[in-house]
Every structure is written in C-alpha cells, then in structure tokens.
PDB file of N, CA and C in Angstrom:
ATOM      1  N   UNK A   1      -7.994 -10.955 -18.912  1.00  0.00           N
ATOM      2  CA  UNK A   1      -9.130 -10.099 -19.182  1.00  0.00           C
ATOM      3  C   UNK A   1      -9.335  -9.159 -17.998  1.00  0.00           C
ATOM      4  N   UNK A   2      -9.296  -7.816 -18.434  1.00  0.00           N
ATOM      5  CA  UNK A   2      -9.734  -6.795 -17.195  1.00  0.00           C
ATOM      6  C   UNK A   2     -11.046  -6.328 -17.174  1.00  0.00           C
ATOM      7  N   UNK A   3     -11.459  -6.659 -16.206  1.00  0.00           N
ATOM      8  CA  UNK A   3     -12.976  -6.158 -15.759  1.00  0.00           C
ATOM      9  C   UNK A   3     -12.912  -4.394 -15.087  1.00  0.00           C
ATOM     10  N   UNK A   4     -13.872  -3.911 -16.141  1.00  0.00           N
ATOM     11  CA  UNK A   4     -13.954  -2.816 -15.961  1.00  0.00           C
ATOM     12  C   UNK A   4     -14.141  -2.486 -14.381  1.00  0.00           C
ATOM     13  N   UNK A   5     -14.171  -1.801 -13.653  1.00  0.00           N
ATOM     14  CA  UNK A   5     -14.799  -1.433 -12.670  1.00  0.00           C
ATOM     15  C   UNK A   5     -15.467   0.096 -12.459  1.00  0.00           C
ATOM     16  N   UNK A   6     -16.550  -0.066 -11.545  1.00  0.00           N
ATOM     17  CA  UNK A   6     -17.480   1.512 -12.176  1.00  0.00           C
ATOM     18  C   UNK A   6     -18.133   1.469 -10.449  1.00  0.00           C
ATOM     19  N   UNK A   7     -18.192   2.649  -9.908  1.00  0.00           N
ATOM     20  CA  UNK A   7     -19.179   2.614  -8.511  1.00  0.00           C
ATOM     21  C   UNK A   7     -20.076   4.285  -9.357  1.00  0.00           C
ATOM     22  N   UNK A   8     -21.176   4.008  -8.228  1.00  0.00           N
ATOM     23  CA  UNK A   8     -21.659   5.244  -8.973  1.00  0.00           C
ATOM     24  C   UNK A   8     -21.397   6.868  -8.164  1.00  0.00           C
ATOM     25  N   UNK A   9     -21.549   7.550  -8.622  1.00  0.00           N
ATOM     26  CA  UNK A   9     -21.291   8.817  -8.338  1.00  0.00           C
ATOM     27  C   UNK A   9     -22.281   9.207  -7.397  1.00  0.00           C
ATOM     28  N   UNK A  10     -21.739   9.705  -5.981  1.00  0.00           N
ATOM     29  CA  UNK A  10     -22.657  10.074  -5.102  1.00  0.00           C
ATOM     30  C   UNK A  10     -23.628  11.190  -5.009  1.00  0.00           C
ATOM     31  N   UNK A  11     -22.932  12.000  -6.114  1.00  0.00           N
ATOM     32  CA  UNK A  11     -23.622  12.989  -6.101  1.00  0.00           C
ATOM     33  C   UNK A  11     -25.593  13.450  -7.315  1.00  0.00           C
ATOM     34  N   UNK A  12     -24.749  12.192  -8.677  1.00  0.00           N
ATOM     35  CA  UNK A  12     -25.805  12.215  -9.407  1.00  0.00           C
ATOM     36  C   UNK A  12     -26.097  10.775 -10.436  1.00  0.00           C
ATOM     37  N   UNK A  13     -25.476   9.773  -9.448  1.00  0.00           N
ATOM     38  CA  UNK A  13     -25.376   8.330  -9.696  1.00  0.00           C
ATOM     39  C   UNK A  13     -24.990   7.433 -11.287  1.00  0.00           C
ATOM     40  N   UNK A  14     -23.928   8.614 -11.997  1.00  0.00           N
ATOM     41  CA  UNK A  14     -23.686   8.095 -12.720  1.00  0.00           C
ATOM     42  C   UNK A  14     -22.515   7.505 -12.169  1.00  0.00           C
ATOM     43  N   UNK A  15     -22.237   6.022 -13.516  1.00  0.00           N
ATOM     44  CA  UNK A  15     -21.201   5.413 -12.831  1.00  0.00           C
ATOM     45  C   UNK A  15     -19.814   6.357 -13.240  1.00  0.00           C
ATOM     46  N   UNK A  16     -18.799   5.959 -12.564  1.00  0.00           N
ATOM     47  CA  UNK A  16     -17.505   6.448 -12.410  1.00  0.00           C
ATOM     48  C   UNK A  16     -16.630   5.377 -12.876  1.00  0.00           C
ATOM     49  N   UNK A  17     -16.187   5.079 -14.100  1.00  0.00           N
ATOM     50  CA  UNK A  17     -15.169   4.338 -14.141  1.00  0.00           C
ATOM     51  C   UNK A  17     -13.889   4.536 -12.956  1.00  0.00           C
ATOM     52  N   UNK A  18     -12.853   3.430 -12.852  1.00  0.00           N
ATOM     53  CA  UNK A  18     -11.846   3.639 -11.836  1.00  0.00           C
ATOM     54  C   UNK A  18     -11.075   2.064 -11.711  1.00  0.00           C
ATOM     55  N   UNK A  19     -10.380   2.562 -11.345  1.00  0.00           N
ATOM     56  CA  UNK A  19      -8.880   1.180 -11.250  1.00  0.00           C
ATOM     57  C   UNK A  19      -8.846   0.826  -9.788  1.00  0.00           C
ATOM     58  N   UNK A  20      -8.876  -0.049  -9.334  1.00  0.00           N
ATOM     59  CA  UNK A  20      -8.772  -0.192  -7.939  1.00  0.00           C
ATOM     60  C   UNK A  20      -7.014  -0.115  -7.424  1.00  0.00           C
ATOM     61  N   UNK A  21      -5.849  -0.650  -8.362  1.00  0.00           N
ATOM     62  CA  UNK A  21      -4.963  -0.288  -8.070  1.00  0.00           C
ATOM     63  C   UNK A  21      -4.473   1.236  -7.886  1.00  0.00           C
ATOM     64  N   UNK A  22      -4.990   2.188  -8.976  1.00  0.00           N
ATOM     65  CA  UNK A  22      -4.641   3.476  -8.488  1.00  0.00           C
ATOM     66  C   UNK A  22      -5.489   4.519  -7.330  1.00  0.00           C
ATOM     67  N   UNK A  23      -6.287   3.541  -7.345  1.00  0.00           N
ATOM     68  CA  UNK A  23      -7.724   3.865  -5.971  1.00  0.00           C
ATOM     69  C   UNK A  23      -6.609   4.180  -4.786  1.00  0.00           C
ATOM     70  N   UNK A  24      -5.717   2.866  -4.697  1.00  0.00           N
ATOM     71  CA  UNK A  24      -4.989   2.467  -3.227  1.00  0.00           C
ATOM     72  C   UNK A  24      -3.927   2.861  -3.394  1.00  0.00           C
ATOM     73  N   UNK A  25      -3.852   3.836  -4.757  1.00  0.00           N
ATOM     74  CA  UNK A  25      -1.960   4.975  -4.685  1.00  0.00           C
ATOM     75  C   UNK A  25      -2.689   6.600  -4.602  1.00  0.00           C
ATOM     76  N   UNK A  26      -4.119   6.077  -4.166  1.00  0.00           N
ATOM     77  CA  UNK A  26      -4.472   7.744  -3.833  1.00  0.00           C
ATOM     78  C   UNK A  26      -5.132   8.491  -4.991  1.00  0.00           C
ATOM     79  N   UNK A  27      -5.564   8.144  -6.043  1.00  0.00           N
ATOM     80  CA  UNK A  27      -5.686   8.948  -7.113  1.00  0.00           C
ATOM     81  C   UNK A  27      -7.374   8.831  -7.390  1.00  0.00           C
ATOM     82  N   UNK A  28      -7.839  10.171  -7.517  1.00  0.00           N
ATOM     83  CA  UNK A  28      -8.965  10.254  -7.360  1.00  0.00           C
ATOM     84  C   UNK A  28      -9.690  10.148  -8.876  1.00  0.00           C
ATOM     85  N   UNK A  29     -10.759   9.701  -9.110  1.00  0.00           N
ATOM     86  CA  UNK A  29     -11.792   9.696 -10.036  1.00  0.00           C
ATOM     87  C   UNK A  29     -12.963  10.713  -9.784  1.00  0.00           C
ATOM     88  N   UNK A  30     -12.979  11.346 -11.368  1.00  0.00           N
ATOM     89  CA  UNK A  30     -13.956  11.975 -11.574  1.00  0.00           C
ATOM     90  C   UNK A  30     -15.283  11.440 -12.480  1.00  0.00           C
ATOM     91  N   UNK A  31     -16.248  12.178 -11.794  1.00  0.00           N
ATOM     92  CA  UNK A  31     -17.575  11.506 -12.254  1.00  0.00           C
ATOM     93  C   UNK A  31     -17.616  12.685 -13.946  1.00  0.00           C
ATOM     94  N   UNK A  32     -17.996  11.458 -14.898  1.00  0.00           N
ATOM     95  CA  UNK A  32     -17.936  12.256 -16.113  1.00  0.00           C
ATOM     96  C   UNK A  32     -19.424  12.979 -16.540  1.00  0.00           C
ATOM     97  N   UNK A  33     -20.360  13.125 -15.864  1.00  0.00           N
ATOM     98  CA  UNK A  33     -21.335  13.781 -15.865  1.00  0.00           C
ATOM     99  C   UNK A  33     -21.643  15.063 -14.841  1.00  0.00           C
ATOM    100  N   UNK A  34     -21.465  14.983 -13.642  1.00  0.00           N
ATOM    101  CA  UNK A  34     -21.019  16.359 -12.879  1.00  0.00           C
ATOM    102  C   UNK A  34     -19.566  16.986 -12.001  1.00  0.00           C
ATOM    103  N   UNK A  35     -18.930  16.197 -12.810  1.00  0.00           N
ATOM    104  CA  UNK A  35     -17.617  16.477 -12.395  1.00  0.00           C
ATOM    105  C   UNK A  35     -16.857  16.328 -10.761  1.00  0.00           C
ATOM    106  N   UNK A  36     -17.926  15.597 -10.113  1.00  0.00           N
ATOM    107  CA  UNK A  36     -17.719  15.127  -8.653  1.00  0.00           C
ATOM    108  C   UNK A  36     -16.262  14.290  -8.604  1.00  0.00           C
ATOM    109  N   UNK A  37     -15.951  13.897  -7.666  1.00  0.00           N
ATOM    110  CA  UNK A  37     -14.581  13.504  -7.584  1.00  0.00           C
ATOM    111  C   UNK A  37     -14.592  12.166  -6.256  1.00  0.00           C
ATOM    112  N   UNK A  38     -14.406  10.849  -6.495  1.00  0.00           N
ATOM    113  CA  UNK A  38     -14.430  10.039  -5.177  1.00  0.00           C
ATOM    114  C   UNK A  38     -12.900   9.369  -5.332  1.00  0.00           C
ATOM    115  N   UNK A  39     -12.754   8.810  -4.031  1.00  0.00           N
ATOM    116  CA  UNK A  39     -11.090   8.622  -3.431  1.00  0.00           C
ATOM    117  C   UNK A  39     -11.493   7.653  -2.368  1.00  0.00           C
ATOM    118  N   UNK A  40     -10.428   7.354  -2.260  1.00  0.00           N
ATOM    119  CA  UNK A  40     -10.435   6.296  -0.874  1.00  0.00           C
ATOM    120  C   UNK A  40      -9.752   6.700   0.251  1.00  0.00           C
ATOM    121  N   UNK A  41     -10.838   6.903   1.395  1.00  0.00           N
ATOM    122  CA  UNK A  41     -10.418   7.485   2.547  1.00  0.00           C
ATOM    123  C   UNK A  41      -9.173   6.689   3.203  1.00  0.00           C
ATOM    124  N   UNK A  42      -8.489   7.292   3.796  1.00  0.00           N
ATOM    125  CA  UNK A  42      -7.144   6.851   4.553  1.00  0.00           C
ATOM    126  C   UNK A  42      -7.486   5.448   5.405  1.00  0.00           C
ATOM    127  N   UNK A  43      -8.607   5.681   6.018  1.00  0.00           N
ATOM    128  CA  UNK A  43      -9.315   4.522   6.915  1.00  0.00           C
ATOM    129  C   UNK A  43      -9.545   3.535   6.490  1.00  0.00           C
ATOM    130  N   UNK A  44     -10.003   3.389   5.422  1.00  0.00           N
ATOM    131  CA  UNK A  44     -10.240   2.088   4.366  1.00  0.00           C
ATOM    132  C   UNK A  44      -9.321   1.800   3.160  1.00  0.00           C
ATOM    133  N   UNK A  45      -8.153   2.448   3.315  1.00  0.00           N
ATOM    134  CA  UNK A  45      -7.042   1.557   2.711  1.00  0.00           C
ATOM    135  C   UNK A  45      -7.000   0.467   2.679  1.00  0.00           C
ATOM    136  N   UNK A  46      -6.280   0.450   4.061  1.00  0.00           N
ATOM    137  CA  UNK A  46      -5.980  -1.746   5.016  1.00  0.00           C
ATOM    138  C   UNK A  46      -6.966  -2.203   4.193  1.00  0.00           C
ATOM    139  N   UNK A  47      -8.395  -1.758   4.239  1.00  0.00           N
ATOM    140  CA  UNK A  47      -9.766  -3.226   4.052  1.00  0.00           C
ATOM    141  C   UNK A  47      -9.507  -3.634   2.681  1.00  0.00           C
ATOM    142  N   UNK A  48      -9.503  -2.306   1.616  1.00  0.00           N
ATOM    143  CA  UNK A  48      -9.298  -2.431   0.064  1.00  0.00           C
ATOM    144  C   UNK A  48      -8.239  -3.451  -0.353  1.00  0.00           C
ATOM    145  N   UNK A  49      -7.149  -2.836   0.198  1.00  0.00           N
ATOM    146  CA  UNK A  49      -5.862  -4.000  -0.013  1.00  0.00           C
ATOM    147  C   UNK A  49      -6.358  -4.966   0.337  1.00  0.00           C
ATOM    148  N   UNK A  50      -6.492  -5.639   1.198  1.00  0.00           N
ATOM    149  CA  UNK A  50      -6.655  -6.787   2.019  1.00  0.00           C
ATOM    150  C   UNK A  50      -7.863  -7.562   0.453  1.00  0.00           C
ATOM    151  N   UNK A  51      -9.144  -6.708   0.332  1.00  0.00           N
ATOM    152  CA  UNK A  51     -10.120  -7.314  -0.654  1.00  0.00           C
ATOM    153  C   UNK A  51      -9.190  -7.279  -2.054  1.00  0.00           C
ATOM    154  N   UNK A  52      -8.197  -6.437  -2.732  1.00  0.00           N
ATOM    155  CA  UNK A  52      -7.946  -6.818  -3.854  1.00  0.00           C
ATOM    156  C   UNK A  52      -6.701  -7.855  -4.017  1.00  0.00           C
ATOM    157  N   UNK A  53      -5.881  -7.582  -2.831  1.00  0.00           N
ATOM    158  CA  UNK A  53      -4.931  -9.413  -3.061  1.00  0.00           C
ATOM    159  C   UNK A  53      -6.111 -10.014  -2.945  1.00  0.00           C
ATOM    160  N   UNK A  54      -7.216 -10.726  -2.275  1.00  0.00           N
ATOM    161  CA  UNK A  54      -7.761 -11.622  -2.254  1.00  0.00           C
ATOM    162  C   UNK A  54      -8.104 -11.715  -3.673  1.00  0.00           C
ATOM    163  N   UNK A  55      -8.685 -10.794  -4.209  1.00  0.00           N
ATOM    164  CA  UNK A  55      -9.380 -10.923  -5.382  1.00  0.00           C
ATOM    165  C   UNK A  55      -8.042 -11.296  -6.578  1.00  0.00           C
ATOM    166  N   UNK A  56      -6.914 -10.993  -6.501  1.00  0.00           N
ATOM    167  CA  UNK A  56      -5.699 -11.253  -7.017  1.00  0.00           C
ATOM    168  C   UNK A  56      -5.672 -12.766  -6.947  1.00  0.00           C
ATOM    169  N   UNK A  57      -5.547 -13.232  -6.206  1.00  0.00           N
ATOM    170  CA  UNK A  57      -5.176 -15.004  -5.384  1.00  0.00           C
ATOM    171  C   UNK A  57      -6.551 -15.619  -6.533  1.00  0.00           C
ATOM    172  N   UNK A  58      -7.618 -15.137  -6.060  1.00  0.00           N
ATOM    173  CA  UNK A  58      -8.206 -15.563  -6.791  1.00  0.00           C
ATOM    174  C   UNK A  58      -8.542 -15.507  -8.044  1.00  0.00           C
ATOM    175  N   UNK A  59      -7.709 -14.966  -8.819  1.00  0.00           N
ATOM    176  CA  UNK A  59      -7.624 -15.102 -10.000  1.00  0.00           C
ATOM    177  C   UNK A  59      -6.491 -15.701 -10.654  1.00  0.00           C
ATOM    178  N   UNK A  60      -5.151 -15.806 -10.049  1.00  0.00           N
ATOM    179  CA  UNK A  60      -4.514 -16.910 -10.132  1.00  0.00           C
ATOM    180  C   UNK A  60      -4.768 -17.712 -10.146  1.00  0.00           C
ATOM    181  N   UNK A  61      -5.607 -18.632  -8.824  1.00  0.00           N
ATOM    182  CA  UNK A  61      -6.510 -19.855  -9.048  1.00  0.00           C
ATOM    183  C   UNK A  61      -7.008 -20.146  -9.954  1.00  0.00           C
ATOM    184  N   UNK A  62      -7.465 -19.748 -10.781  1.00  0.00           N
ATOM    185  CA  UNK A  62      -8.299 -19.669 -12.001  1.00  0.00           C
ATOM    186  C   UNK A  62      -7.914 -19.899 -12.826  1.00  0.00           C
ATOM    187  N   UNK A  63      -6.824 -18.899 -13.613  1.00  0.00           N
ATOM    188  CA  UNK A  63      -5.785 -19.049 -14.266  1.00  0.00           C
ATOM    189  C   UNK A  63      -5.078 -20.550 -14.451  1.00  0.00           C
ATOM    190  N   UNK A  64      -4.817 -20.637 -12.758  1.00  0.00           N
ATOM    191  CA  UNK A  64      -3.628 -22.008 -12.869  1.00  0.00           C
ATOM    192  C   UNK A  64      -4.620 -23.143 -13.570  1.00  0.00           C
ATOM    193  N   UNK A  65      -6.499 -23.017 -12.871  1.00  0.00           N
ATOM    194  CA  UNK A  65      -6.984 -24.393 -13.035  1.00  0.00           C
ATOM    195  C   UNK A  65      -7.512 -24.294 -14.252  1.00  0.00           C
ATOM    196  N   UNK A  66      -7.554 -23.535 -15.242  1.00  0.00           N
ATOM    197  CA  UNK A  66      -8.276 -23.547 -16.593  1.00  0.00           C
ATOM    198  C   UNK A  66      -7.249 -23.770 -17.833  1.00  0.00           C
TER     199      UNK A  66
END
C-alpha cells in the first residue's frame, strides 16, 4: 500500500502531492492551485535519504511480521 504523500505549498498552503523517491532524483513538484514549484535543496539530500531507507527498513519489518 502507497501512502500518498502531500506537504503544503509555501506560497498559498495548498497541499502538493509528491513522491519522495523522485524528490531525491531532483524533480520538482508543482502546487496545483498557484502553480508554485518546491524541490529539495542540495543540502538536505543526505538527511532525506538517510529518513526514507529508514522509513523503507521499516516497512519491511512490517511486512516480514504480519
């Protein structure tokens, strides 16, 4: 099961659907109400990766114990 994921738009707080894997190949999302655009800065790559294997591992876990 894939969980949607949505942050909101900085500019007029609608949410932004978005993939966290193509977040961390660079590919930007647009906000579907004012056409704003968010990305993941170069600087916070490392942290993202680092949080979505975790979040990966832990869903294996899950998987294996259910």
């Amino acid at each position: 099961m894939k969980i949607a994921q949505q942050i909101p738009c900085p500019t007029c707080s609608t949410l932004i659907p978005f993939d966290s894997y193509q977040l961390l190949l660079g590919v930007y999302f647009e906000c579907p109400n004012c056409q704003s655009s968010i990305g993941l800065a170069t600087e916070s790559k490392t942290i993202v990766e680092k949080a979505v294997q975790k979040l990966d591992d832990i869903k294996k876990q899950n998987n294996n114990n259910g």
